[in-house]
C-alpha atoms as a PDB file:
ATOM      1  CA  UNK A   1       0.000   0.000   0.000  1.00  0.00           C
ATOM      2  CA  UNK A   2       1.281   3.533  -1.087  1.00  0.00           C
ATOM      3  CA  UNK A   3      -0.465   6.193   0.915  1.00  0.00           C
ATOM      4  CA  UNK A   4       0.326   9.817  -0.251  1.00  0.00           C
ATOM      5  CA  UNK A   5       0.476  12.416   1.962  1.00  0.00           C
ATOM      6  CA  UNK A   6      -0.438  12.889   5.832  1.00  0.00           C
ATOM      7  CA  UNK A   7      -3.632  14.541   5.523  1.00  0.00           C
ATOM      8  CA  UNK A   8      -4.504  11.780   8.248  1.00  0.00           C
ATOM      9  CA  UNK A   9      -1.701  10.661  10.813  1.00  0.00           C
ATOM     10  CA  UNK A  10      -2.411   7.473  11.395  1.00  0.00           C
ATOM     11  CA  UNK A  11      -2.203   6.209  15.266  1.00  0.00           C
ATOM     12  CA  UNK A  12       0.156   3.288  16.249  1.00  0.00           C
ATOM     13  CA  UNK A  13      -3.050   0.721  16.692  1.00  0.00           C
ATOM     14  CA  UNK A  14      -3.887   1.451  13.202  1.00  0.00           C
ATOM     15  CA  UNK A  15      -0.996   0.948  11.836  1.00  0.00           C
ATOM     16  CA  UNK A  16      -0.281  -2.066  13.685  1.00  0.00           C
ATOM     17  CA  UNK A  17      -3.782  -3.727  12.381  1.00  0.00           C
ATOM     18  CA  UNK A  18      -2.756  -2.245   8.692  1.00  0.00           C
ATOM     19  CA  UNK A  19       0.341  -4.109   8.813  1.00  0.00           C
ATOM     20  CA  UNK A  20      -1.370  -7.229   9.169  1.00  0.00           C
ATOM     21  CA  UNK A  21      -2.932  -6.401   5.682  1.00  0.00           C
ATOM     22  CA  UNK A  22      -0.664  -5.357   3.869  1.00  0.00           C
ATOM     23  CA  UNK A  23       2.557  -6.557   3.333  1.00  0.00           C
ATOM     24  CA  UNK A  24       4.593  -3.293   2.483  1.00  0.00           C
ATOM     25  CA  UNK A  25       3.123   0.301   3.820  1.00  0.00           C
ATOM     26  CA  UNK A  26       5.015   3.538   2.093  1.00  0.00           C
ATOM     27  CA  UNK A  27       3.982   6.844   3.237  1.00  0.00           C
ATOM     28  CA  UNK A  28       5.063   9.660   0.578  1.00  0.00           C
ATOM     29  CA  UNK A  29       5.177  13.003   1.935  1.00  0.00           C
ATOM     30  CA  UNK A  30       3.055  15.631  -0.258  1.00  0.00           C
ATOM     31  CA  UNK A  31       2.704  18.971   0.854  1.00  0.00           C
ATOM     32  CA  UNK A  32       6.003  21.630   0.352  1.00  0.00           C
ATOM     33  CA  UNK A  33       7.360  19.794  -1.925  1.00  0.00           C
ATOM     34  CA  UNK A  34       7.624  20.200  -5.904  1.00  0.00           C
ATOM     35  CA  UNK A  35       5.436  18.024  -7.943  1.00  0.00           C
ATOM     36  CA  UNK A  36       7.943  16.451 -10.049  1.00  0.00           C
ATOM     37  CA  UNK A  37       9.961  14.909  -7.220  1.00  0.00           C
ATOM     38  CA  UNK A  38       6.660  13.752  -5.732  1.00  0.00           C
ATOM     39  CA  UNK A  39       6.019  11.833  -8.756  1.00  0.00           C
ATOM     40  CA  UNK A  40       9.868  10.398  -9.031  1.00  0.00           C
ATOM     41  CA  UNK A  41       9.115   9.163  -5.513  1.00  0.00           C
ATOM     42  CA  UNK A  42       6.211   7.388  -6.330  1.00  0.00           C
ATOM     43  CA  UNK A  43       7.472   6.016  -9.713  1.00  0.00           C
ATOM     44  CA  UNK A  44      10.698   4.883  -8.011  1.00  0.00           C
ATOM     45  CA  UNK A  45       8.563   3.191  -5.047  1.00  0.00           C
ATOM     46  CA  UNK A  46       6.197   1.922  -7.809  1.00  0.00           C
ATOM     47  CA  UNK A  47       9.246   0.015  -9.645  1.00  0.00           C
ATOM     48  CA  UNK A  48      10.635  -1.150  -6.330  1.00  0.00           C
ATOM     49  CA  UNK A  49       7.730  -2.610  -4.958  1.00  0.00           C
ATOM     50  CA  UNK A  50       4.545  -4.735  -5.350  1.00  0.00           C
ATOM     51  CA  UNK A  51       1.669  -2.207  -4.281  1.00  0.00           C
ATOM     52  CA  UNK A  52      -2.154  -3.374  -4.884  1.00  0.00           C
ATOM     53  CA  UNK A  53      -3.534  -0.090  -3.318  1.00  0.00           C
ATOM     54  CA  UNK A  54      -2.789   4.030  -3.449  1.00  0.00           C
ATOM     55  CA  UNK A  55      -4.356   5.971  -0.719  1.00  0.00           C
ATOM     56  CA  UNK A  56      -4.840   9.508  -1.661  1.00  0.00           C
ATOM     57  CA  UNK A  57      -4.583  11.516   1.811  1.00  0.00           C
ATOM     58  CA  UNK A  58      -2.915  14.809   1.179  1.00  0.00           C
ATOM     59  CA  UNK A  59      -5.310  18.355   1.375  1.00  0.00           C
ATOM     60  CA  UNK A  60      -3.491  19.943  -1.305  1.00  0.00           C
ATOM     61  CA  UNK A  61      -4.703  19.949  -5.009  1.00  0.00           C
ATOM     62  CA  UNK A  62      -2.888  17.116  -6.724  1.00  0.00           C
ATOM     63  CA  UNK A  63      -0.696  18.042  -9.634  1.00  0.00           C
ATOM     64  CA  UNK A  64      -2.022  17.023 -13.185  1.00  0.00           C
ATOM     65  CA  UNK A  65       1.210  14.798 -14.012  1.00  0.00           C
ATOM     66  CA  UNK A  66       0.639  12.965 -10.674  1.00  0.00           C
ATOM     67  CA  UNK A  67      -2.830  12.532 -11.757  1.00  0.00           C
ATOM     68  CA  UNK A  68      -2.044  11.472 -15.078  1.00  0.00           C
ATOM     69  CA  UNK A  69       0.562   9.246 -14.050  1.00  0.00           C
ATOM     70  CA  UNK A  70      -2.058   7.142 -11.220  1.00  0.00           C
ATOM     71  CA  UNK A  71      -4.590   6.776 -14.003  1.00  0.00           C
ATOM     72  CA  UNK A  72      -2.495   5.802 -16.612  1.00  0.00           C
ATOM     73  CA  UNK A  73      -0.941   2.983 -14.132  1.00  0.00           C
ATOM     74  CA  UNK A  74      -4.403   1.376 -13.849  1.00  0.00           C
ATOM     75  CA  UNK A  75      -4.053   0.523 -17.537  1.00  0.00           C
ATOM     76  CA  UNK A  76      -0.232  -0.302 -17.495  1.00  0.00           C
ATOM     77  CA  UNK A  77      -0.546  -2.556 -14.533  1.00  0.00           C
ATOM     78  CA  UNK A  78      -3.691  -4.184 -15.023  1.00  0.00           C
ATOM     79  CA  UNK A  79      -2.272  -7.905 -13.705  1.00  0.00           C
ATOM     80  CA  UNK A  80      -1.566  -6.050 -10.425  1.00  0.00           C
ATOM     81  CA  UNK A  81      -4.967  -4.496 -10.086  1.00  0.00           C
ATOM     82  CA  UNK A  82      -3.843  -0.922  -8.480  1.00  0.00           C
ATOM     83  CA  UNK A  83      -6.974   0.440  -6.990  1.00  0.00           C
ATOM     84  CA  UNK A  84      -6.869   3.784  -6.182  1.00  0.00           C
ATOM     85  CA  UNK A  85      -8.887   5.248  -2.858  1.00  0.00           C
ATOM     86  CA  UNK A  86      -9.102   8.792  -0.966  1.00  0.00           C
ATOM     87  CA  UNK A  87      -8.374   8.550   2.843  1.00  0.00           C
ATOM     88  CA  UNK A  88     -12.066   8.718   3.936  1.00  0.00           C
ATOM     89  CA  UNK A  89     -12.865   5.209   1.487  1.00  0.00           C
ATOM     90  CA  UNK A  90     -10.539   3.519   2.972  1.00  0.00           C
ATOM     91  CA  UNK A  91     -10.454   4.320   6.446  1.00  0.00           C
ATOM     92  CA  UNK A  92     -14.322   3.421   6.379  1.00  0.00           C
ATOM     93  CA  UNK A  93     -13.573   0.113   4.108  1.00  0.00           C
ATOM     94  CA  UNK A  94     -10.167  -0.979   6.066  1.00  0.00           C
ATOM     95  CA  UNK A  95     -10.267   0.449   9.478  1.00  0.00           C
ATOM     96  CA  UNK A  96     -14.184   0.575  10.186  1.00  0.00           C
ATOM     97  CA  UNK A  97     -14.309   3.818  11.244  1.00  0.00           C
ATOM     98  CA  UNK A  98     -15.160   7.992   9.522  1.00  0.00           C
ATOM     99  CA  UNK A  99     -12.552  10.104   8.677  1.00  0.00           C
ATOM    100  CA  UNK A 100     -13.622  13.711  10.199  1.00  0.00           C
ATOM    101  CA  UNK A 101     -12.298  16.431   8.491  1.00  0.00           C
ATOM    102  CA  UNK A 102     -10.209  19.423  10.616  1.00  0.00           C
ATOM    103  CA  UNK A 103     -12.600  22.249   8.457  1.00  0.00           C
ATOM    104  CA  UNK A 104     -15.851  22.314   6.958  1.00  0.00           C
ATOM    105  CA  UNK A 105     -15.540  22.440   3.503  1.00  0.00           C
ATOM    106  CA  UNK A 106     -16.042  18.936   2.525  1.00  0.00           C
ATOM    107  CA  UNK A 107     -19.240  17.517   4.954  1.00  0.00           C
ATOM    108  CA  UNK A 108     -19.614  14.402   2.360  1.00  0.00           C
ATOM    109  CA  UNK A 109     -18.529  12.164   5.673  1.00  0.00           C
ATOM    110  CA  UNK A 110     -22.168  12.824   7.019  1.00  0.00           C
ATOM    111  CA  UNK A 111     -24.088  11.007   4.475  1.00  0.00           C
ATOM    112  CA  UNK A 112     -26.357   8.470   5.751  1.00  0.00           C
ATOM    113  CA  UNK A 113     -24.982   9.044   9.148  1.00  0.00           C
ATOM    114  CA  UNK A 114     -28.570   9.762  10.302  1.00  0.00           C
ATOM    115  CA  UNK A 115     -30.884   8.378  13.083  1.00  0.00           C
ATOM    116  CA  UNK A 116     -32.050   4.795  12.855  1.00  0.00           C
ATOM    117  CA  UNK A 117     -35.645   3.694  10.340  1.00  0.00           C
ATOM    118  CA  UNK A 118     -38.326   2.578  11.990  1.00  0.00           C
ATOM    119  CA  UNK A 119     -37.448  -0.826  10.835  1.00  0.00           C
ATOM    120  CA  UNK A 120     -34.031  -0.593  12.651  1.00  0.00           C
ATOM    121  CA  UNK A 121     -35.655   0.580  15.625  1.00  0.00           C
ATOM    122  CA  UNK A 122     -37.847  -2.066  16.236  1.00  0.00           C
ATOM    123  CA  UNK A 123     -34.959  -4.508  15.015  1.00  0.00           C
ATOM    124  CA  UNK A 124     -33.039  -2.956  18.419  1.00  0.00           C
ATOM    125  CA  UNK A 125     -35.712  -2.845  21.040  1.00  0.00           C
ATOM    126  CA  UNK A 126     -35.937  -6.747  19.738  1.00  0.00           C
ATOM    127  CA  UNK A 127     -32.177  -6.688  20.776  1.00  0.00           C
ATOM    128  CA  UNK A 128     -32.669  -4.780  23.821  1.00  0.00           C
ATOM    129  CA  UNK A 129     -35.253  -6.191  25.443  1.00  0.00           C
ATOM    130  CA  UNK A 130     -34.251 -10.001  24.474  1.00  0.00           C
ATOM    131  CA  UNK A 131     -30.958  -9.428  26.150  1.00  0.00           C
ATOM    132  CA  UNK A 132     -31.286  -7.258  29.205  1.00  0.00           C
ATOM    133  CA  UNK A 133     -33.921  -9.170  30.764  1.00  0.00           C
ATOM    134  CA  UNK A 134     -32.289 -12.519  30.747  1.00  0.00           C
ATOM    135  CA  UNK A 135     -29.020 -11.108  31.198  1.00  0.00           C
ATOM    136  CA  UNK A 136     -30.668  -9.276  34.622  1.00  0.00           C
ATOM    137  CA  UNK A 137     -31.998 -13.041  35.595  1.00  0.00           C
ATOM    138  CA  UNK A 138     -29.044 -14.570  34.873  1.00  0.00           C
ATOM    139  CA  UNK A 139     -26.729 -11.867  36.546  1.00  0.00           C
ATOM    140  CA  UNK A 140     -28.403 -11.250  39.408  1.00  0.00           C
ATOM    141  CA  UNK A 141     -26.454 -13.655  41.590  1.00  0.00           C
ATOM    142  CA  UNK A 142     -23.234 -11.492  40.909  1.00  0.00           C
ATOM    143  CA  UNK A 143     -24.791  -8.025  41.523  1.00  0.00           C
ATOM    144  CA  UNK A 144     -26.148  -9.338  44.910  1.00  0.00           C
ATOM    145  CA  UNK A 145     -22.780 -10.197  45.378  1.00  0.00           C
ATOM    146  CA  UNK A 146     -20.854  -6.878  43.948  1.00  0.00           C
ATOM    147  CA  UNK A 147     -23.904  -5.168  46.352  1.00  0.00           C
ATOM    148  CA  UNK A 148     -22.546  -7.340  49.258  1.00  0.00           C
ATOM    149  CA  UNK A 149     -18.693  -6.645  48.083  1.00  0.00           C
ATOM    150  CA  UNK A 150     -18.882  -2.748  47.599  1.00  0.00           C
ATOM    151  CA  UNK A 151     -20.294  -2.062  51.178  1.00  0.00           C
ATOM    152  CA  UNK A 152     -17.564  -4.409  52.806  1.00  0.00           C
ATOM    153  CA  UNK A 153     -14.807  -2.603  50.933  1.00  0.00           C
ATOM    154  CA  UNK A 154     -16.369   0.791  50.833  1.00  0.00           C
ATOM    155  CA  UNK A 155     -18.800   1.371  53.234  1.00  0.00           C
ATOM    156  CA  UNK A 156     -18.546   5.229  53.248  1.00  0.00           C
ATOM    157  CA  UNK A 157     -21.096   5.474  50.181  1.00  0.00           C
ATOM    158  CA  UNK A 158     -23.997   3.621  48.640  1.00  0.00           C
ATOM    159  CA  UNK A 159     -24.137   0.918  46.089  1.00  0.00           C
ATOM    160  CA  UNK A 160     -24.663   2.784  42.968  1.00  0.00           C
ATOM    161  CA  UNK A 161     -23.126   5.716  41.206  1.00  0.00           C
ATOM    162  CA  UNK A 162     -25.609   7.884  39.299  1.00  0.00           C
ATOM    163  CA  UNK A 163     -24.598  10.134  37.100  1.00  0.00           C
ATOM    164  CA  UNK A 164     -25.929  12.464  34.689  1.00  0.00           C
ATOM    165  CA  UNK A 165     -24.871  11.514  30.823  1.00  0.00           C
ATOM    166  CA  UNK A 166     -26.351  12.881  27.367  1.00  0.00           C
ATOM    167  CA  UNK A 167     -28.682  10.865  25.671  1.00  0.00           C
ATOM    168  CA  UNK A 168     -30.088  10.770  22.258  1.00  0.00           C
ATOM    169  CA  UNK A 169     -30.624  14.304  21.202  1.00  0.00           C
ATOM    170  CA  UNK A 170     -28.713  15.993  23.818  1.00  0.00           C
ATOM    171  CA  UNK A 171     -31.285  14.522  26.515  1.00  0.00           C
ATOM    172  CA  UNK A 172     -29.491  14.291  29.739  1.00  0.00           C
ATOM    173  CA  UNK A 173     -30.394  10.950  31.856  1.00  0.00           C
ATOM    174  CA  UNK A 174     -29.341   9.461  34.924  1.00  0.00           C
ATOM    175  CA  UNK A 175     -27.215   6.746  34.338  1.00  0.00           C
ATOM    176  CA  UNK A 176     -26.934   4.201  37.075  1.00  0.00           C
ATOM    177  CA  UNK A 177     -23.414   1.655  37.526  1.00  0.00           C
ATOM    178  CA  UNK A 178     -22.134  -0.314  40.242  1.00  0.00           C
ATOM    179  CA  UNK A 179     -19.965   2.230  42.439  1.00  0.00           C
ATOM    180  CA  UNK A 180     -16.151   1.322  41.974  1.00  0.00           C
ATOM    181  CA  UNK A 181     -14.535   4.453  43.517  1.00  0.00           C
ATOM    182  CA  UNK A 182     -13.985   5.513  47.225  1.00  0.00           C
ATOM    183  CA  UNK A 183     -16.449   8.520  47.641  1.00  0.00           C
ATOM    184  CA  UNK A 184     -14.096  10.214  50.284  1.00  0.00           C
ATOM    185  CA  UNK A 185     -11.766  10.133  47.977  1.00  0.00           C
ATOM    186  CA  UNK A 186      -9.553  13.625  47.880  1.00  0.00           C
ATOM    187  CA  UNK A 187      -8.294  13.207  44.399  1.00  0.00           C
ATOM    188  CA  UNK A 188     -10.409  14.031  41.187  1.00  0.00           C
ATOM    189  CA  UNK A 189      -9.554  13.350  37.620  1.00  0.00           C
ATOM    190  CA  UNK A 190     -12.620  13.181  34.514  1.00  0.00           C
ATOM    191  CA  UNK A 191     -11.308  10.126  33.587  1.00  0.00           C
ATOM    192  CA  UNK A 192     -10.146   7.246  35.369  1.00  0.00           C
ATOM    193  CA  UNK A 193      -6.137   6.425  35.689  1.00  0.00           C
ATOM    194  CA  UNK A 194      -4.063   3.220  35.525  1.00  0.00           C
ATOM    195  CA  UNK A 195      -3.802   1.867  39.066  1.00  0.00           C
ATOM    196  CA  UNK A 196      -6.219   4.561  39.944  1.00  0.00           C
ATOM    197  CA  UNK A 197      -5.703   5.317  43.401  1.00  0.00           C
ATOM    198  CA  UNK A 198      -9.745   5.792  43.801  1.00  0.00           C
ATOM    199  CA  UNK A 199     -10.563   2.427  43.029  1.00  0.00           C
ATOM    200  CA  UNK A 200     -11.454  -0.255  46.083  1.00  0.00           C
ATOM    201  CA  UNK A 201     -10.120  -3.866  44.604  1.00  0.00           C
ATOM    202  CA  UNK A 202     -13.730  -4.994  44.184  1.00  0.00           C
ATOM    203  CA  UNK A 203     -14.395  -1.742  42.129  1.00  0.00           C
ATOM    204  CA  UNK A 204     -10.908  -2.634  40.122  1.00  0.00           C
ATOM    205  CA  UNK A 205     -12.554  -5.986  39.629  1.00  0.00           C
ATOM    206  CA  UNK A 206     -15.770  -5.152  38.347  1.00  0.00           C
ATOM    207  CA  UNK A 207     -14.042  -2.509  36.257  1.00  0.00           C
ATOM    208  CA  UNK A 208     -12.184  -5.001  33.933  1.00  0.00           C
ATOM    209  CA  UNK A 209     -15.114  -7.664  33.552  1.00  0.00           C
ATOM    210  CA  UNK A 210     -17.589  -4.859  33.472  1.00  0.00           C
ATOM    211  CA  UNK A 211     -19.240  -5.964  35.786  1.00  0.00           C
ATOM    212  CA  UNK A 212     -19.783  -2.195  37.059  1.00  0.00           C
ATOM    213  CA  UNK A 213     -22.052  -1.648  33.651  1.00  0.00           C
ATOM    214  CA  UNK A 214     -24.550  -4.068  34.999  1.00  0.00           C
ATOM    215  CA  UNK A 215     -27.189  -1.735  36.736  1.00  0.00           C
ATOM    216  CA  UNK A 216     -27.525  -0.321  33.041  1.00  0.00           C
ATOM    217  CA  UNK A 217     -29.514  -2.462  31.800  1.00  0.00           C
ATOM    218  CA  UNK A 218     -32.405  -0.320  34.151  1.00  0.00           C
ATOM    219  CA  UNK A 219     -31.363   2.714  31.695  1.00  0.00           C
ATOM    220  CA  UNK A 220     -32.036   0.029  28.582  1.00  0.00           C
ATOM    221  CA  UNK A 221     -35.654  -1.279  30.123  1.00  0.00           C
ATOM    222  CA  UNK A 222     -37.006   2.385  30.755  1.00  0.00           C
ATOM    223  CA  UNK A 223     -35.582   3.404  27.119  1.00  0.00           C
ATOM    224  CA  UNK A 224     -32.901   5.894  28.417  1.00  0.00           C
ATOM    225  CA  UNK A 225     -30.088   3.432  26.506  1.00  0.00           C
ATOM    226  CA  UNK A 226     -29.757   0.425  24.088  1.00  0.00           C
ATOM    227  CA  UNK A 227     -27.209  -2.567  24.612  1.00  0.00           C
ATOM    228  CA  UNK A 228     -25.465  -1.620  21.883  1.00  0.00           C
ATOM    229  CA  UNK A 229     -24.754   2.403  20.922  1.00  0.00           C
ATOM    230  CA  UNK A 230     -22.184   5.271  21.128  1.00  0.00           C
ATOM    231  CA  UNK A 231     -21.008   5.466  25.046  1.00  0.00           C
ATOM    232  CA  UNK A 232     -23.169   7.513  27.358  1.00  0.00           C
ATOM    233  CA  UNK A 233     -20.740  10.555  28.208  1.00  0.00           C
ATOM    234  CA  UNK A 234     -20.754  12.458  31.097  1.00  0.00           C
ATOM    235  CA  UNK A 235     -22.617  15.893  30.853  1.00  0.00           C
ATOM    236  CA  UNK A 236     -19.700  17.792  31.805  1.00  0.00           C
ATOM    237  CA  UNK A 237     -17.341  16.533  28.991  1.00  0.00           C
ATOM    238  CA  UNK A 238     -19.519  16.283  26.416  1.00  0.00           C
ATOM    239  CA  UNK A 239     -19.703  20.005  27.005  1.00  0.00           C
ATOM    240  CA  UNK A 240     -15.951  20.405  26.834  1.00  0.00           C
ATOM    241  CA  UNK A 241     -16.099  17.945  23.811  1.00  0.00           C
ATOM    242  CA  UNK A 242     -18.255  19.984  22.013  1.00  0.00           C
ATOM    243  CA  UNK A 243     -15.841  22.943  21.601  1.00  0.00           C
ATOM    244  CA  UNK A 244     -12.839  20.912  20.944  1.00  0.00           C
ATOM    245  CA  UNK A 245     -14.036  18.244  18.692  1.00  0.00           C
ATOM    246  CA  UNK A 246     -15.517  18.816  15.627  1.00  0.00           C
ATOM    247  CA  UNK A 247     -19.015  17.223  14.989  1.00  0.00           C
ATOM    248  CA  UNK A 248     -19.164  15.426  18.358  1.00  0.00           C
ATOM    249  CA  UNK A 249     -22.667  16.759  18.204  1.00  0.00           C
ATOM    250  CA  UNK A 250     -23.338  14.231  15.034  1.00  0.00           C
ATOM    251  CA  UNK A 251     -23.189  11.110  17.558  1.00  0.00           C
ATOM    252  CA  UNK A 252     -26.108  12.370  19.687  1.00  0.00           C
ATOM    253  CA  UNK A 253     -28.854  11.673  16.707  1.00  0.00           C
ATOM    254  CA  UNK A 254     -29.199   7.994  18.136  1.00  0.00           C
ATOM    255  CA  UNK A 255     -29.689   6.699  21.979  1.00  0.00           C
ATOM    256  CA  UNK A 256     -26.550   5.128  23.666  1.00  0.00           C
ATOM    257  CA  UNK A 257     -25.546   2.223  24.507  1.00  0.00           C
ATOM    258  CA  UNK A 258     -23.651   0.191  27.859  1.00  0.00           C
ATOM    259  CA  UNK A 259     -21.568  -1.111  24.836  1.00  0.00           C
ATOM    260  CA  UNK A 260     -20.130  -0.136  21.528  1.00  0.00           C
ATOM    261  CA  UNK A 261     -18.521  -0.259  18.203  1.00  0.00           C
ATOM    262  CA  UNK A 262     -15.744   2.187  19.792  1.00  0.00           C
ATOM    263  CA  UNK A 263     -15.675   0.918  22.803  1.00  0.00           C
ATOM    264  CA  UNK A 264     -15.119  -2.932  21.584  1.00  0.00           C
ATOM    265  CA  UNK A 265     -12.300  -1.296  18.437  1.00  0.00           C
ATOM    266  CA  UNK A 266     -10.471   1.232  20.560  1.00  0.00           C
ATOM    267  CA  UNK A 267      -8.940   0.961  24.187  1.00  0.00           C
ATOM    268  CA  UNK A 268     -10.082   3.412  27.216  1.00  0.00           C
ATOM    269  CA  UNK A 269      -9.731   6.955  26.189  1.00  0.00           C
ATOM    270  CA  UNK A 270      -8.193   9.655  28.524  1.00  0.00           C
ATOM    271  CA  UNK A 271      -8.398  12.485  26.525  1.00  0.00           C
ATOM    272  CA  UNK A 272     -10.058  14.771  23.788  1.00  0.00           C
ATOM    273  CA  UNK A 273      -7.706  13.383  21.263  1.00  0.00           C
ATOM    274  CA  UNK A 274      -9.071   9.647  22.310  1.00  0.00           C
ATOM    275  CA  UNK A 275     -12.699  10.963  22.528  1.00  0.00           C
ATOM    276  CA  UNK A 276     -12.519  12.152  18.553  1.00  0.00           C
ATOM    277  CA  UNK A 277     -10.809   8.691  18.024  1.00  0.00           C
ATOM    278  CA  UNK A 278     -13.659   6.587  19.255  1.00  0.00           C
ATOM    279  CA  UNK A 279     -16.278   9.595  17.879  1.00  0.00           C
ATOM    280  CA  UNK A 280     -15.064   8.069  14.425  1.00  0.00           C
ATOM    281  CA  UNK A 281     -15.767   4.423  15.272  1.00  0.00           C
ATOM    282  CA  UNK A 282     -19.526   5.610  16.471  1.00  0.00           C
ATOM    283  CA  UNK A 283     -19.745   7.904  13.382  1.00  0.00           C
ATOM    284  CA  UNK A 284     -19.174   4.375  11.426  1.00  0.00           C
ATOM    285  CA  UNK A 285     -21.191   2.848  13.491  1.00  0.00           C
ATOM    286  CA  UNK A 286     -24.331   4.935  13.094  1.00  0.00           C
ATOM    287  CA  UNK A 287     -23.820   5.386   9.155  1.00  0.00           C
ATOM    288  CA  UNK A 288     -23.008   1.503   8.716  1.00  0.00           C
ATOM    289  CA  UNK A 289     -25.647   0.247  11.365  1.00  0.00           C
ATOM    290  CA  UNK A 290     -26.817  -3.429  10.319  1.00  0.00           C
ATOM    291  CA  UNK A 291     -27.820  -6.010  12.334  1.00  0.00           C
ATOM    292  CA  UNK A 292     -24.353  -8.318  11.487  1.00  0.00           C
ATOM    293  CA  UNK A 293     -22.644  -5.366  12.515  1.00  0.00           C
ATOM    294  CA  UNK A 294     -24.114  -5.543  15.827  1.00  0.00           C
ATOM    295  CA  UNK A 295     -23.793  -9.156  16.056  1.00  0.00           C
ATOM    296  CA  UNK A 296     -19.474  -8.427  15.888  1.00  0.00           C
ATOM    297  CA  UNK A 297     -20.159  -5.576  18.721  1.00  0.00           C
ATOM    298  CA  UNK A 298     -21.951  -8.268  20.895  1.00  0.00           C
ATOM    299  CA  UNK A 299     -19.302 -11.013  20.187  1.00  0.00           C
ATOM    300  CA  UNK A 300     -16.287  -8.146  20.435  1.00  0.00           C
ATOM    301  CA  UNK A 301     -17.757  -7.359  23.804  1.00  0.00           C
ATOM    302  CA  UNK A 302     -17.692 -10.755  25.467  1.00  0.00           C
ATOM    303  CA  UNK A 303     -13.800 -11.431  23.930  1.00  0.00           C
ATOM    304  CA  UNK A 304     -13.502  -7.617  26.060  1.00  0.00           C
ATOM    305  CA  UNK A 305     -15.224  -9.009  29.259  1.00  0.00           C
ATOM    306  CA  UNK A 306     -13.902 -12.690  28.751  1.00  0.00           C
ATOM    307  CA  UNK A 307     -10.203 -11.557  28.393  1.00  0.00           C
ATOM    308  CA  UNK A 308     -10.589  -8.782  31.233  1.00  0.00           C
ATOM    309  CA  UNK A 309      -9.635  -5.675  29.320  1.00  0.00           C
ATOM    310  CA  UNK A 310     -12.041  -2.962  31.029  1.00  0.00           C
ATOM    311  CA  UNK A 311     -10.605  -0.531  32.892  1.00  0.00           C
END
């Protein structure tokens, strides 16, 4: 794979699952520098290796002979099948998730991402209710005994931790979880820490088998949630979210979930720069919704709770 330009920086978990592809990755640097030597470079790395896909990813206008040079290689090298593809087709085809431009003058990336039919809606009330009330039934035993565990290990607090999030819309709800945190705790942080110094063992625990997301499945029987959507984000970051990412807004036009196509494809975020990484995931998730697709979020979730990677 040839990719030119760095219109997109791709992050080191990407790169690591796009090295599984694809056996050689070349990255040709695009902007500042004079056409001709771009297209040297890429005829010289064409010769010198066996490349079955270009990735167009640059901002600036693209030179004529470069064009005229990519399409008259589809023709030259038809036994090699070259397929050429801008950034946002193949980061949606190859990575599963929406590019999301830095400006506004291309908004193409929103099409179809929109809220769910009626036909899809019913299709995930199906889904909801035909897994949160067995999955209460069948739990139950362990959140009597998380109940049991928290007050032993915590007493100085209650059971739950309720919290307001944004729903669909922009709808704030109270979402319910199993506490995990010392209340009298003297340290604060929006987002929780490795080896978090807040965290009783239980809470740890329940933390990285999720057991924590349990009482959620309240929020999914009174409608506040699905099982499967974007994450329910606290009020107060969504706010900050909202001014530092661009389009966060877009993942509010469907209800959330107590899992999700982010949360299964990208580890724990800790920042804004995380938050716009797993905003692209939901972005693909809403504009690519299908009920196989949430079939691989359901089994992606259990490999998560079955190989203890919550935090």
């Amino acid at each position: 794979m040839l990719i030119l330009g760095r219109k997109y920086k791709f992050t080191k978990l990407e790169l690591n699952t796009l090295n599984k592809k694809f056996k050689n990755i070349v990255i040709i640097k695009y902007r500042d520098r004079v056409q001709s030597e771009i297209l040297q470079e890429i005829e010289e790395n064409i010769k010198d290796n066996e490349f079955n896909l270009i990735v167009l990813n640059t901002q600036a206008s693209v030179g004529d002979d470069i064009i005229r040079y990519l399409i008259n290689l589809q023709f030259k090298i038809r036994d090699k099948k070259i397929r050429i593809i801008t950034i946002e087709k193949f980061m949606e085809e190859f990575l599963k998730k929406c590019y999301i431009p830095i400006d506004q003058k291309d908004l193409t990336f929103l099409e179809n991402i929109k809220p769910y039919s009626r036909y899809q809606y019913i299709l995930k009330k199906v889904i909801d209710l035909s897994i949160a009330i067995p999955l209460a039934i069948i739990t139950s035993p362990i959140m009597l005994y998380s109940a049991y565990k928290i007050k032993k290990e915590s007493p100085n607090g209650g059971i739950f931790f309720k919290q307001l999030r944004v729903g669909k819309n922009g709808k704030e709800f109270e979402c319910i979880k199993f506490r995990s945190m010392h209340e009298d705790s003297s340290y604060f942080n929006h987002y929780t820490q490795v080896n978090d110094p807040r965290l009783f063992k239980w809470g740890k625990s329940m933390r990285k088998t999720r057991i924590d997301e349990l009482p959620q499945l309240i929020n999914v029987l009174k409608g506040e949630m699905h099982i499967i959507g974007p994450r329910a984000e606290w009020n107060e970051l969504v706010q900050r979210y909202k001014q530092e990412i661009p389009y966060y807004n877009e993942r509010h036009i469907v209800t959330p979930g107590i899992t999700g196509w982010a949360q299964v494809m990208y580890p724990y975020g800790s920042n804004s720069k995380d938050a716009k990484q797993k905003l692209m995931y939901d972005l693909y998730y809403i504009k690519h919704w299908s009920l196989w697709l949430e079939v691989k979020t359901i089994w992606k979730t259990i490999k998560v709770v079955i190989n203890r990677r919550g935090v």
